[in-house]
C-alpha atoms as a PDB file:
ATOM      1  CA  UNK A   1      59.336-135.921 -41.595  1.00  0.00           C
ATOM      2  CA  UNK A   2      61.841-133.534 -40.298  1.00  0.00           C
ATOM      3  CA  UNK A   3      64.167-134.070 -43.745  1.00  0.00           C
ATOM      4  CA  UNK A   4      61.132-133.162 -45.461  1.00  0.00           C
ATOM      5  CA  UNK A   5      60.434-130.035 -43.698  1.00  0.00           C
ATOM      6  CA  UNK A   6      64.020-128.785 -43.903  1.00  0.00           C
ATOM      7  CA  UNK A   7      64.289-129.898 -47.567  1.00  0.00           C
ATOM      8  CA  UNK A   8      60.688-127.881 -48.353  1.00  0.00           C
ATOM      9  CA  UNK A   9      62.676-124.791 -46.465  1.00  0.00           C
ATOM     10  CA  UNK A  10      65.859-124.910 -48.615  1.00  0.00           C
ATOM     11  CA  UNK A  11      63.427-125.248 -51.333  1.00  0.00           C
ATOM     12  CA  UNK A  12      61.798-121.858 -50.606  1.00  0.00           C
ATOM     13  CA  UNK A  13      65.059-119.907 -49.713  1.00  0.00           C
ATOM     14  CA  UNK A  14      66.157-120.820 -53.473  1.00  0.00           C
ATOM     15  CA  UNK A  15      63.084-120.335 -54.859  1.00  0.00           C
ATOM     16  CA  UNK A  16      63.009-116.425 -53.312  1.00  0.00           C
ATOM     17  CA  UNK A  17      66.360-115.811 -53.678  1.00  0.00           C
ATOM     18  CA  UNK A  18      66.132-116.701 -57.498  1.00  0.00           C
ATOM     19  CA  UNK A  19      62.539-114.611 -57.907  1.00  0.00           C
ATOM     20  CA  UNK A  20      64.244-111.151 -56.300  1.00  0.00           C
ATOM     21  CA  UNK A  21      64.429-108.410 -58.409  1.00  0.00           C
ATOM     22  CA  UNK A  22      66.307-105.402 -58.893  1.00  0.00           C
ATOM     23  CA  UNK A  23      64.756-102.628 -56.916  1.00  0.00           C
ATOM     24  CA  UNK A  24      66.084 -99.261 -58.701  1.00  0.00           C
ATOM     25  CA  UNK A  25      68.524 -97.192 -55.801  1.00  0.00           C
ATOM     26  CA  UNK A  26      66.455 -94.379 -56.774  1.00  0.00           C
ATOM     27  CA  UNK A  27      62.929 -93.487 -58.759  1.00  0.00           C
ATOM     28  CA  UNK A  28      61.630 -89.739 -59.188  1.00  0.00           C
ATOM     29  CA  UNK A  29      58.677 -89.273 -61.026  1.00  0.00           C
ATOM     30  CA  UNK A  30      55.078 -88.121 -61.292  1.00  0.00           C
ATOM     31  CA  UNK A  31      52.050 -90.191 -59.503  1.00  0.00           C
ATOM     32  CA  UNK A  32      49.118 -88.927 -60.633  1.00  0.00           C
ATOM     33  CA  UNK A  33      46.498 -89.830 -58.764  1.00  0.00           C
ATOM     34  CA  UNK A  34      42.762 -88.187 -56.520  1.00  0.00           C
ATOM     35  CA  UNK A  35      44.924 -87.900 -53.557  1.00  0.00           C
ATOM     36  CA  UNK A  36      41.712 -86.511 -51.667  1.00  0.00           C
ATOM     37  CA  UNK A  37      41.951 -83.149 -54.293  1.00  0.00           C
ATOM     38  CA  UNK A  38      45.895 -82.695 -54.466  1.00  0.00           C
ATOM     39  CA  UNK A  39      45.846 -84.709 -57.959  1.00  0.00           C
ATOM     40  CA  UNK A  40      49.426 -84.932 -59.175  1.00  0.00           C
ATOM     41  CA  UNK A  41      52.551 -85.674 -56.444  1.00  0.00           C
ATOM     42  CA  UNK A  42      56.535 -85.542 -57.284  1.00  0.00           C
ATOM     43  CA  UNK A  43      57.659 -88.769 -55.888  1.00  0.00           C
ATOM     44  CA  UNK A  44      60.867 -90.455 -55.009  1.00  0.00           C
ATOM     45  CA  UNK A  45      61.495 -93.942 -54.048  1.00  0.00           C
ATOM     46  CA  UNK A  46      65.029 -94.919 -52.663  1.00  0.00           C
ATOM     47  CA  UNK A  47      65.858 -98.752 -51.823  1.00  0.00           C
ATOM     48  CA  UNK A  48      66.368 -99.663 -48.446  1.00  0.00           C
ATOM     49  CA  UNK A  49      67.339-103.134 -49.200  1.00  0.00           C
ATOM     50  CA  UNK A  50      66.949-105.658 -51.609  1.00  0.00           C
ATOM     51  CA  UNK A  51      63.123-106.308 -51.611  1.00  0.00           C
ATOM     52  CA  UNK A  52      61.878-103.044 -49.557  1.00  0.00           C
ATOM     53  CA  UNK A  53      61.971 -99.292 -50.352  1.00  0.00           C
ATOM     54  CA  UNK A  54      60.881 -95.988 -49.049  1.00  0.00           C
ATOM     55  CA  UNK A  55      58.430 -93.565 -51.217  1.00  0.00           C
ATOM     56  CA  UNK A  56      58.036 -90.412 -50.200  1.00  0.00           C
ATOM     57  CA  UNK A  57      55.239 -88.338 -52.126  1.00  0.00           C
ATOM     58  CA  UNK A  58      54.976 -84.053 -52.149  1.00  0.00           C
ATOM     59  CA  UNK A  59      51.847 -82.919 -53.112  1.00  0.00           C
ATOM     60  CA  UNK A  60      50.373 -79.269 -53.722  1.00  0.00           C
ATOM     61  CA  UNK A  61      47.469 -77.702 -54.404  1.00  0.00           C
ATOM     62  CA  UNK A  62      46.426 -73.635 -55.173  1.00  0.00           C
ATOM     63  CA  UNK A  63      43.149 -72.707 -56.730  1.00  0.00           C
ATOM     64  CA  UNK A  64      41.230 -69.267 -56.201  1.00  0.00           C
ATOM     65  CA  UNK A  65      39.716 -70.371 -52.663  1.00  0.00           C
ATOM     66  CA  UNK A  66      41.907 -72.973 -51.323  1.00  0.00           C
ATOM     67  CA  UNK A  67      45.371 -73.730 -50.776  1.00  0.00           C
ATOM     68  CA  UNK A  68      47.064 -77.072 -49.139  1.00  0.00           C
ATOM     69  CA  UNK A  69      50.495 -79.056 -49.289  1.00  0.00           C
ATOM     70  CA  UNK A  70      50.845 -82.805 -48.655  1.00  0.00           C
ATOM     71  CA  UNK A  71      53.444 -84.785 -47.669  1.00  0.00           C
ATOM     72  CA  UNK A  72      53.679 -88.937 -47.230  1.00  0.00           C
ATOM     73  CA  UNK A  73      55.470 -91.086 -46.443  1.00  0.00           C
ATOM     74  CA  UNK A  74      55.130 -94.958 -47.285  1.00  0.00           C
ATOM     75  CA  UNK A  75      57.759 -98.034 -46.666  1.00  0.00           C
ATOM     76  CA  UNK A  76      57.085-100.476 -49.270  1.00  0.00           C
ATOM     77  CA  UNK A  77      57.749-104.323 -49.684  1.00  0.00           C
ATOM     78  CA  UNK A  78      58.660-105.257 -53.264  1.00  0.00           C
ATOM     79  CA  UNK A  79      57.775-108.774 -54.459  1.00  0.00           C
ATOM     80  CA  UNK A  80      58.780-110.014 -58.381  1.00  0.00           C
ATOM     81  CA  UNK A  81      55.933-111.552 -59.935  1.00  0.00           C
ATOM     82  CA  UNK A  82      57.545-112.136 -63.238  1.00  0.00           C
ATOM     83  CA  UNK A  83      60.055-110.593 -65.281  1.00  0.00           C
ATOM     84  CA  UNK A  84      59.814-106.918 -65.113  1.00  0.00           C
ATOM     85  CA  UNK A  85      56.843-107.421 -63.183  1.00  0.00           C
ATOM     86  CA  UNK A  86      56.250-106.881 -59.519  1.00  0.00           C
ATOM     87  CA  UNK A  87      53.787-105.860 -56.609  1.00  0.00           C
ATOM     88  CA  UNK A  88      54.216-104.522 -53.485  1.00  0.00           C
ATOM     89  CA  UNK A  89      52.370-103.395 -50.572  1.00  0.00           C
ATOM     90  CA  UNK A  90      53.056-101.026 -47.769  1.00  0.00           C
ATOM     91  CA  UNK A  91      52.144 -98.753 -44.709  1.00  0.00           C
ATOM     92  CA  UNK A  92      53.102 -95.022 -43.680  1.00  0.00           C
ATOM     93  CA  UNK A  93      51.452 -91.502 -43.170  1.00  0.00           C
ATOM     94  CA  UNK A  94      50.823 -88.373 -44.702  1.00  0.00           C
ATOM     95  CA  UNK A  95      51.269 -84.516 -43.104  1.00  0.00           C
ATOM     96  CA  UNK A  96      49.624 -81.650 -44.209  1.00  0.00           C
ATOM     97  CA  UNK A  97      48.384 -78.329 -44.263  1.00  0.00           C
ATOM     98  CA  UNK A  98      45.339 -76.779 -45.525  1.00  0.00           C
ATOM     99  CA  UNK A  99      44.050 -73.289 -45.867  1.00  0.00           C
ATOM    100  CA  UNK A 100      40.164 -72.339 -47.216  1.00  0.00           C
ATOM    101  CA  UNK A 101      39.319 -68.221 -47.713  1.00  0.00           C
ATOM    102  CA  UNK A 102      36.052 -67.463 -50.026  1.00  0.00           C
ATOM    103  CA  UNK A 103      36.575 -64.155 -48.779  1.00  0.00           C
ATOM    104  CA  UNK A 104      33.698 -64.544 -46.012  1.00  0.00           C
ATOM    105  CA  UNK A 105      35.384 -64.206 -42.592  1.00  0.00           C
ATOM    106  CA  UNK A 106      32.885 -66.823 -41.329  1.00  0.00           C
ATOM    107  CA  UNK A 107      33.602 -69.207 -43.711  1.00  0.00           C
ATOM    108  CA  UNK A 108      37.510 -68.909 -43.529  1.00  0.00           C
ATOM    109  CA  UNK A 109      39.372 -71.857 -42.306  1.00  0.00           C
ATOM    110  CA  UNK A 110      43.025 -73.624 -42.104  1.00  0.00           C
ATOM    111  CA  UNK A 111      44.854 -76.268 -40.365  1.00  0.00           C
ATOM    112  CA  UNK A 112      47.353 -79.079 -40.188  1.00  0.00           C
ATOM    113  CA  UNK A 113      46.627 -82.799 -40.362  1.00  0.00           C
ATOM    114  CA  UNK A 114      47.824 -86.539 -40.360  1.00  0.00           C
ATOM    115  CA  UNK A 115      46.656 -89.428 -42.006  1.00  0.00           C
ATOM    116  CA  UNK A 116      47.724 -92.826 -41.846  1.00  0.00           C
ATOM    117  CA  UNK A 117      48.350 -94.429 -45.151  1.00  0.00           C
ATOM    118  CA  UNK A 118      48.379 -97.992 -46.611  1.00  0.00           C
ATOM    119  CA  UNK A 119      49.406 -99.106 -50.197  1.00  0.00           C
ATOM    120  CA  UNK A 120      49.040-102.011 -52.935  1.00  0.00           C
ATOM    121  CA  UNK A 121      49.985-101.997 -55.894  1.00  0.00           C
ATOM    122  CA  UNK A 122      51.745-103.316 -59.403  1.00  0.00           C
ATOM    123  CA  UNK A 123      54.520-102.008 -61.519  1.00  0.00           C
ATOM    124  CA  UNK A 124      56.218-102.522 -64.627  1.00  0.00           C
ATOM    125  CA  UNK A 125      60.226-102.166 -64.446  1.00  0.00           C
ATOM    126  CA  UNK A 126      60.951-101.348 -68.562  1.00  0.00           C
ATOM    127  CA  UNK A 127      63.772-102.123 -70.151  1.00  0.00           C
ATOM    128  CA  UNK A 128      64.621 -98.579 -70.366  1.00  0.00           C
ATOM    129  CA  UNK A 129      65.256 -96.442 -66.862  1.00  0.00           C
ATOM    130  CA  UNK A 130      61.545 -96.050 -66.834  1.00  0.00           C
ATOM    131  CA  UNK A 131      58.914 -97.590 -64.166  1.00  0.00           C
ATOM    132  CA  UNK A 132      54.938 -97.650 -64.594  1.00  0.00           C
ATOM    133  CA  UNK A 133      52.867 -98.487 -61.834  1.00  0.00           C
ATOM    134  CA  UNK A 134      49.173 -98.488 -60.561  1.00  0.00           C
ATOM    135  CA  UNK A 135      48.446 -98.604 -56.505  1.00  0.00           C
ATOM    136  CA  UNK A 136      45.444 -97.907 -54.293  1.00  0.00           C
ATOM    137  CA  UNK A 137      46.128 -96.028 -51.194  1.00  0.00           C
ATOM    138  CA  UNK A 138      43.329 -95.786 -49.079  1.00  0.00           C
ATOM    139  CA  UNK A 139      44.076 -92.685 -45.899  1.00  0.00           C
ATOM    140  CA  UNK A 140      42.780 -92.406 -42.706  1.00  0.00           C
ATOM    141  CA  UNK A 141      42.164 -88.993 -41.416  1.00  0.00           C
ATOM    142  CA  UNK A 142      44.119 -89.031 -37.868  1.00  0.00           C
ATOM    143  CA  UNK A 143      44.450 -85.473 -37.168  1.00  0.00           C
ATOM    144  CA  UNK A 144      43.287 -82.193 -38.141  1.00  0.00           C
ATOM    145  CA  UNK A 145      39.826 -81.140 -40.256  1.00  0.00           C
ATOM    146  CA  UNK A 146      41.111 -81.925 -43.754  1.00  0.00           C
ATOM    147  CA  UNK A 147      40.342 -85.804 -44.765  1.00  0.00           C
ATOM    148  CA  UNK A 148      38.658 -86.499 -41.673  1.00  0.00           C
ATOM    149  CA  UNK A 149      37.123 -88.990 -43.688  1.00  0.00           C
ATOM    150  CA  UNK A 150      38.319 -92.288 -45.516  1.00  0.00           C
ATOM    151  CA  UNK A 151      39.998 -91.182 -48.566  1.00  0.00           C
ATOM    152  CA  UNK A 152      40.669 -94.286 -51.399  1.00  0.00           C
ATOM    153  CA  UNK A 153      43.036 -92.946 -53.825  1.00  0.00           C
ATOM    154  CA  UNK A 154      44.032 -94.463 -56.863  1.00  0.00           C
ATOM    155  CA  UNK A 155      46.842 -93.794 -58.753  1.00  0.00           C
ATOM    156  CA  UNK A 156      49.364 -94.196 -61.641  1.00  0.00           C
ATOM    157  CA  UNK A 157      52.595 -93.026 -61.409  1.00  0.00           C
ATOM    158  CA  UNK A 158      55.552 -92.837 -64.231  1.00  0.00           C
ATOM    159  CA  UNK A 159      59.338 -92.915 -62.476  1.00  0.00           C
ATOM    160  CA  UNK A 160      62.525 -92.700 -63.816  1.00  0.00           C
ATOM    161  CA  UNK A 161      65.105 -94.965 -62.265  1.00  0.00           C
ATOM    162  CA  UNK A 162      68.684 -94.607 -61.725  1.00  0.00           C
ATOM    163  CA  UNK A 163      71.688 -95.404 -59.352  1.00  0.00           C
END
């Protein structure tokens, strides 16, 4: 019984070790996305090791009555479903501010906030430097007036990869 165990844990070790992909040093790109009203984000993601990576996301938004910046933060693990395809899930936060003027003094408001973040999602690794993906990040309002609430944001985001 014990060979069998041991053999069925070499056996998995190979298996994984065979199935890792190439996770790009770097990615910038666009991810455009809800994002609780911010819409588009740049975004980098830089490999931390061989199957996880950091993305870091910089939103911003400026229309006539509001104003607010967004940044998150999300560490990632990568898993290779099958050539050039993967999927990968993660955790992190977001920090933000927010400003609201309609020109009503009673109605003005601003403030900072922090959610915390989760993420799943799939990508496509082309052949080319180029990386597609579609994730789902639902936020949790932690701090702070902006996205109290639940936010579910889903998103598709085009990278370009390099070394």
């Amino acid at each position: 019984m014990k060979k069998i165990i041991l053999m069925s844990i070499i056996f998995l070790m190979f298996i994984s070790v065979v199935n890792a992909q190439q996770i790009s040093n770097h990615a910038i790109g666009i991810r455009f996305g809800n994002n609780d009203g911010f819409g588009g984000e740049i975004s980098y993601q830089r490999q931390l090791t061989e199957t996880n990576r950091l993305e870091i996301d910089f939103g911003y938004r400026d229309q006539n009555e509001y104003n607010a910046f967004k940044l998150s933060g999300i560490y990632q693990w990568v898993w290779n479903i099958d050539q050039g395809f993967n999927w990968y899930a993660g955790f992190g936060a977001g920090l933000g501010s927010w400003s609201y003027n309609n020109g009503f003094i009673s109605d003005n408001n601003d403030g900072l906030f922090i959610n915390a973040d989760g993420n799943i999602g799939i990508e496509y690794n082309f052949k080319a430097p180029f990386l597609i993906s579609l994730d789902f990040r639902p936020e949790i309002g932690i701090i702070g007036n902006y996205g109290r609430d639940t936010d579910l944001d889903l998103a598709l985001s085009i990278r370009y990869q390099f070394n």
